[in-house]
Protein backbone atom coordinates (compact mmCIF):
# COMPACT_ATOMS: atom_id res chain seq x y z
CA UNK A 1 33.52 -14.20 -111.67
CA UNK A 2 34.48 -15.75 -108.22
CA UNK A 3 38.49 -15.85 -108.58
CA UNK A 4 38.98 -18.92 -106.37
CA UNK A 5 36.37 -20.97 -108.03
CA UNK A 6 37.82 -19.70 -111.56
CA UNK A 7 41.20 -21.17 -110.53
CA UNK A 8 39.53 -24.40 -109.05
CA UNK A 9 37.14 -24.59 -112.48
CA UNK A 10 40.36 -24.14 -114.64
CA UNK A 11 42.33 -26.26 -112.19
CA UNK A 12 39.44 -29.10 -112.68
CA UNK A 13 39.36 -28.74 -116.41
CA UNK A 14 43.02 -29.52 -116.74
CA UNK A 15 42.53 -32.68 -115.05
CA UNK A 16 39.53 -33.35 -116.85
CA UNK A 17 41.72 -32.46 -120.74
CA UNK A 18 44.28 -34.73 -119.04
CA UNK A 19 41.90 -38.04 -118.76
CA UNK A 20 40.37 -37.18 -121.69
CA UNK A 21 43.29 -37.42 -123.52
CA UNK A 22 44.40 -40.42 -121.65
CA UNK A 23 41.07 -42.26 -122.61
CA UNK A 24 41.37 -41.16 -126.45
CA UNK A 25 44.66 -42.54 -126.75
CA UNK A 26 44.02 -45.60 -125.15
CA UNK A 27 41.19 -46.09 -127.38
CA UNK A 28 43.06 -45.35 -130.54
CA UNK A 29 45.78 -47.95 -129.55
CA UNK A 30 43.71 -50.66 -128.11
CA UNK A 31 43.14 -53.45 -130.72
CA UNK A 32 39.27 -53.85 -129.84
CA UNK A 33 36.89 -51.09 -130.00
CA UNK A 34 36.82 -49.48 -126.83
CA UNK A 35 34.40 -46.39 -128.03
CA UNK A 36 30.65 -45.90 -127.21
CA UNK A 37 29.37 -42.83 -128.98
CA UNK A 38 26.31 -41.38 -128.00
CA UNK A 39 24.58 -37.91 -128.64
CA UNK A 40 22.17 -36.24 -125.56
CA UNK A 41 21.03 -33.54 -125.47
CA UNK A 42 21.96 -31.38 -122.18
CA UNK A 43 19.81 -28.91 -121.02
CA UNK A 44 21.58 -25.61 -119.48
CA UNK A 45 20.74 -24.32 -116.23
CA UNK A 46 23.24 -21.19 -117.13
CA UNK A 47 21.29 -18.98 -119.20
CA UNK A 48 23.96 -15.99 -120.28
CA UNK A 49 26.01 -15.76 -122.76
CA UNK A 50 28.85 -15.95 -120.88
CA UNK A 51 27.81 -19.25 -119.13
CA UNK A 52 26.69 -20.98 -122.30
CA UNK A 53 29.80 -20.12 -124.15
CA UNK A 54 32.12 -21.17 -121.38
CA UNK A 55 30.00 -24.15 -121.29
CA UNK A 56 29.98 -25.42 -124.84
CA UNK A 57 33.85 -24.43 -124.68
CA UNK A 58 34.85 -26.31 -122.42
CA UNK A 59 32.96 -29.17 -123.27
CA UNK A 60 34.40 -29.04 -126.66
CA UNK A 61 38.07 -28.73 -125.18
CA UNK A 62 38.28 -31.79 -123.50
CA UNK A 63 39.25 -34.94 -125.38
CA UNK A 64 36.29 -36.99 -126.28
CA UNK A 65 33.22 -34.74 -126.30
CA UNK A 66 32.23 -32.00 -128.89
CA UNK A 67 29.11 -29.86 -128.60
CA UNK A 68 27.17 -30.55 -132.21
CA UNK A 69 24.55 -28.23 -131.79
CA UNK A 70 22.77 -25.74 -129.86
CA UNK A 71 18.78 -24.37 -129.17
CA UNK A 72 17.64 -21.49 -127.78
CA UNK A 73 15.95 -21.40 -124.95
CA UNK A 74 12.52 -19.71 -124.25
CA UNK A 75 10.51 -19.08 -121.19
CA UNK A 76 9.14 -22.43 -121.14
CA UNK A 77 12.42 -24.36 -121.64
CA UNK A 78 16.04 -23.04 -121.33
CA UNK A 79 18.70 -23.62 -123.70
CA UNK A 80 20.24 -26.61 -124.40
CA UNK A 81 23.30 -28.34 -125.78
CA UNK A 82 23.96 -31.56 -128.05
CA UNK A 83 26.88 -33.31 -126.97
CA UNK A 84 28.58 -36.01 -128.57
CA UNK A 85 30.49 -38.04 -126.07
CA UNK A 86 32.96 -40.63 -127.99
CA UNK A 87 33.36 -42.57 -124.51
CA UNK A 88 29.84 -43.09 -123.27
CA UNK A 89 29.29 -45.41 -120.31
CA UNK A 90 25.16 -44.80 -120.83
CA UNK A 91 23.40 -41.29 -121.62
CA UNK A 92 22.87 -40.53 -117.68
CA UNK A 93 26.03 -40.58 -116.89
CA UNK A 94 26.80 -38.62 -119.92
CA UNK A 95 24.40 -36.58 -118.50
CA UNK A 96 26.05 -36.72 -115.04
CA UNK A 97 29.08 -35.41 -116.13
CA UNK A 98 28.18 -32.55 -117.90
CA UNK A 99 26.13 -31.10 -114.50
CA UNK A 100 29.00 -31.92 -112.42
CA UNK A 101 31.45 -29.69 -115.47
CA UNK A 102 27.95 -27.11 -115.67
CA UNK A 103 28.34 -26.86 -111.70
CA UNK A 104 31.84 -26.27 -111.16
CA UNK A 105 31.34 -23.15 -113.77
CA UNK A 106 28.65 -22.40 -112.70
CA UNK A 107 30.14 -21.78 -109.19
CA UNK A 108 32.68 -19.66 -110.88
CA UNK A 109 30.74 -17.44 -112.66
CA UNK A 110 28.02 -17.24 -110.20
CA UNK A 111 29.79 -17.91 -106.50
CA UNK A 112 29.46 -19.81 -103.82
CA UNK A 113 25.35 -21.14 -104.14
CA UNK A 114 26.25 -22.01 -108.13
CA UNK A 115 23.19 -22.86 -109.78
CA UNK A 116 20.54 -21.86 -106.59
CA UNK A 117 22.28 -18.06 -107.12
CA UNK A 118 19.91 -15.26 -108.49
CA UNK A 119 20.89 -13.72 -111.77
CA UNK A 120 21.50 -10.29 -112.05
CA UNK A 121 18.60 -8.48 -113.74
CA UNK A 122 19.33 -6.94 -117.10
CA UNK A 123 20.46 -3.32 -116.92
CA UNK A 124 17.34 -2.29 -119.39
CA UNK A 125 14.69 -4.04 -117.02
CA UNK A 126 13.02 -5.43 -120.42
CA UNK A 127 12.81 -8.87 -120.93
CA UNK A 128 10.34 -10.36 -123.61
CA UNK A 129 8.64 -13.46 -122.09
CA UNK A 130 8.92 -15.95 -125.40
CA UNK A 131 13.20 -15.48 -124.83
CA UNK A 132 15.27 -16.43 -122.24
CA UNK A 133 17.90 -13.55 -122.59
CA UNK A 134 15.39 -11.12 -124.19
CA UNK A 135 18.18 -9.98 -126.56
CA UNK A 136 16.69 -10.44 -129.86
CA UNK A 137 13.42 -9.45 -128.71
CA UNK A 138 14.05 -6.07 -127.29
CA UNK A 139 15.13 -5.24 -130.71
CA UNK A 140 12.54 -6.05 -133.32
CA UNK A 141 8.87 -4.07 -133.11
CA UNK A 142 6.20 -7.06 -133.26
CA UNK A 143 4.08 -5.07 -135.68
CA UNK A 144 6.97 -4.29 -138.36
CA UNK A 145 9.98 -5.77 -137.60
CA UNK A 146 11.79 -2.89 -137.58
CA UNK A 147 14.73 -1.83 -134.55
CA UNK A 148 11.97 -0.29 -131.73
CA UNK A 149 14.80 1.70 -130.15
CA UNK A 150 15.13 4.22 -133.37
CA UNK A 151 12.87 5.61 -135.58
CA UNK A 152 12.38 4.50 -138.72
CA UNK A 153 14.50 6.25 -141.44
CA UNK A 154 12.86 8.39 -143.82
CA UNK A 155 13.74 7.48 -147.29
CA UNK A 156 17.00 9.03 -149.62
CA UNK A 157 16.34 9.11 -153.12
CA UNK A 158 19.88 8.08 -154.66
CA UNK A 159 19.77 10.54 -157.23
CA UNK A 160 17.68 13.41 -157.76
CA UNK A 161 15.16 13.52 -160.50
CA UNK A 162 16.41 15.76 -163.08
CA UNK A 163 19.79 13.75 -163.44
CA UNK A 164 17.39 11.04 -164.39
């Protein structure tokens, strides 16, 4: 992480929890319906764990919005993100908002170029092409399903015969 744009991201989202919480509470008081809801679905340009997490968090923090689901990304299509915004001018600028929040932490987890920066390649060098992180896949043989990093175990009778 990038320590200046960590301080300017958290800096930003403190604002951000601040007008939030401002718009909430003007919208619980006011006597007419001031609320829009809307759900869209935000796909992720950060593709770590790290940057998804932070992502959904902080959408989730701030007054007004909750993340309501999550899918998994593959080669073809990167993750995405459900968001339910409770103050929803239209879906773009829904939309809008969350790259603008996606940037900004995106900038602090990646530096200065954000989004445009390379990702660092995994320290195993194997990715499986059908996941974006490669995680899951590394783990699990095609042909079995078993862990392909260890053998498989032979099997321990739990008791020997004669006790039978």
């Amino acid at each position: 992480m990038r320590l200046w744009y960590s301080i300017s991201y958290v800096l930003w989202m403190l604002v951000e929890i601040v007008k939030g919480s401002l718009d909430v509470a003007r919208g619980v008081y006011s006597r007419r319906t001031l609320s829009s809801p809307a759900i869209v679905e935000y796909p992720l340009r950060g593709t770590t764990d790290v940057e998804i997490v932070a992502m959904a968090s902080s959408i989730t923090i701030t007054p007004g919005t909750l993340v309501v689901g999550t899918a998994h990304g593959t080669q073809e299509e990167g993750p995405s993100l459900f968001v339910h915004a409770l103050f929803a001018e239209s879906r773009e600028q829904v939309v809008a908002d969350l790259t603008e929040m996606e940037d900004r932490l995106l900038h602090a987890t990646r530096g200065p170029k954000g989004a445009d920066a390379a990702r660092r390649p995994h320290r195993s060098g194997t990715v499986d092409v059908r996941y974006v992180d490669g995680r899951m896949a590394r783990h699990v043989r095609e042909d079995d399903g078993r862990d392909a990093r260890r053998p498989p175990r032979p099997l321990r009778p739990t008791e020997p015969e004669e006790k039978r």
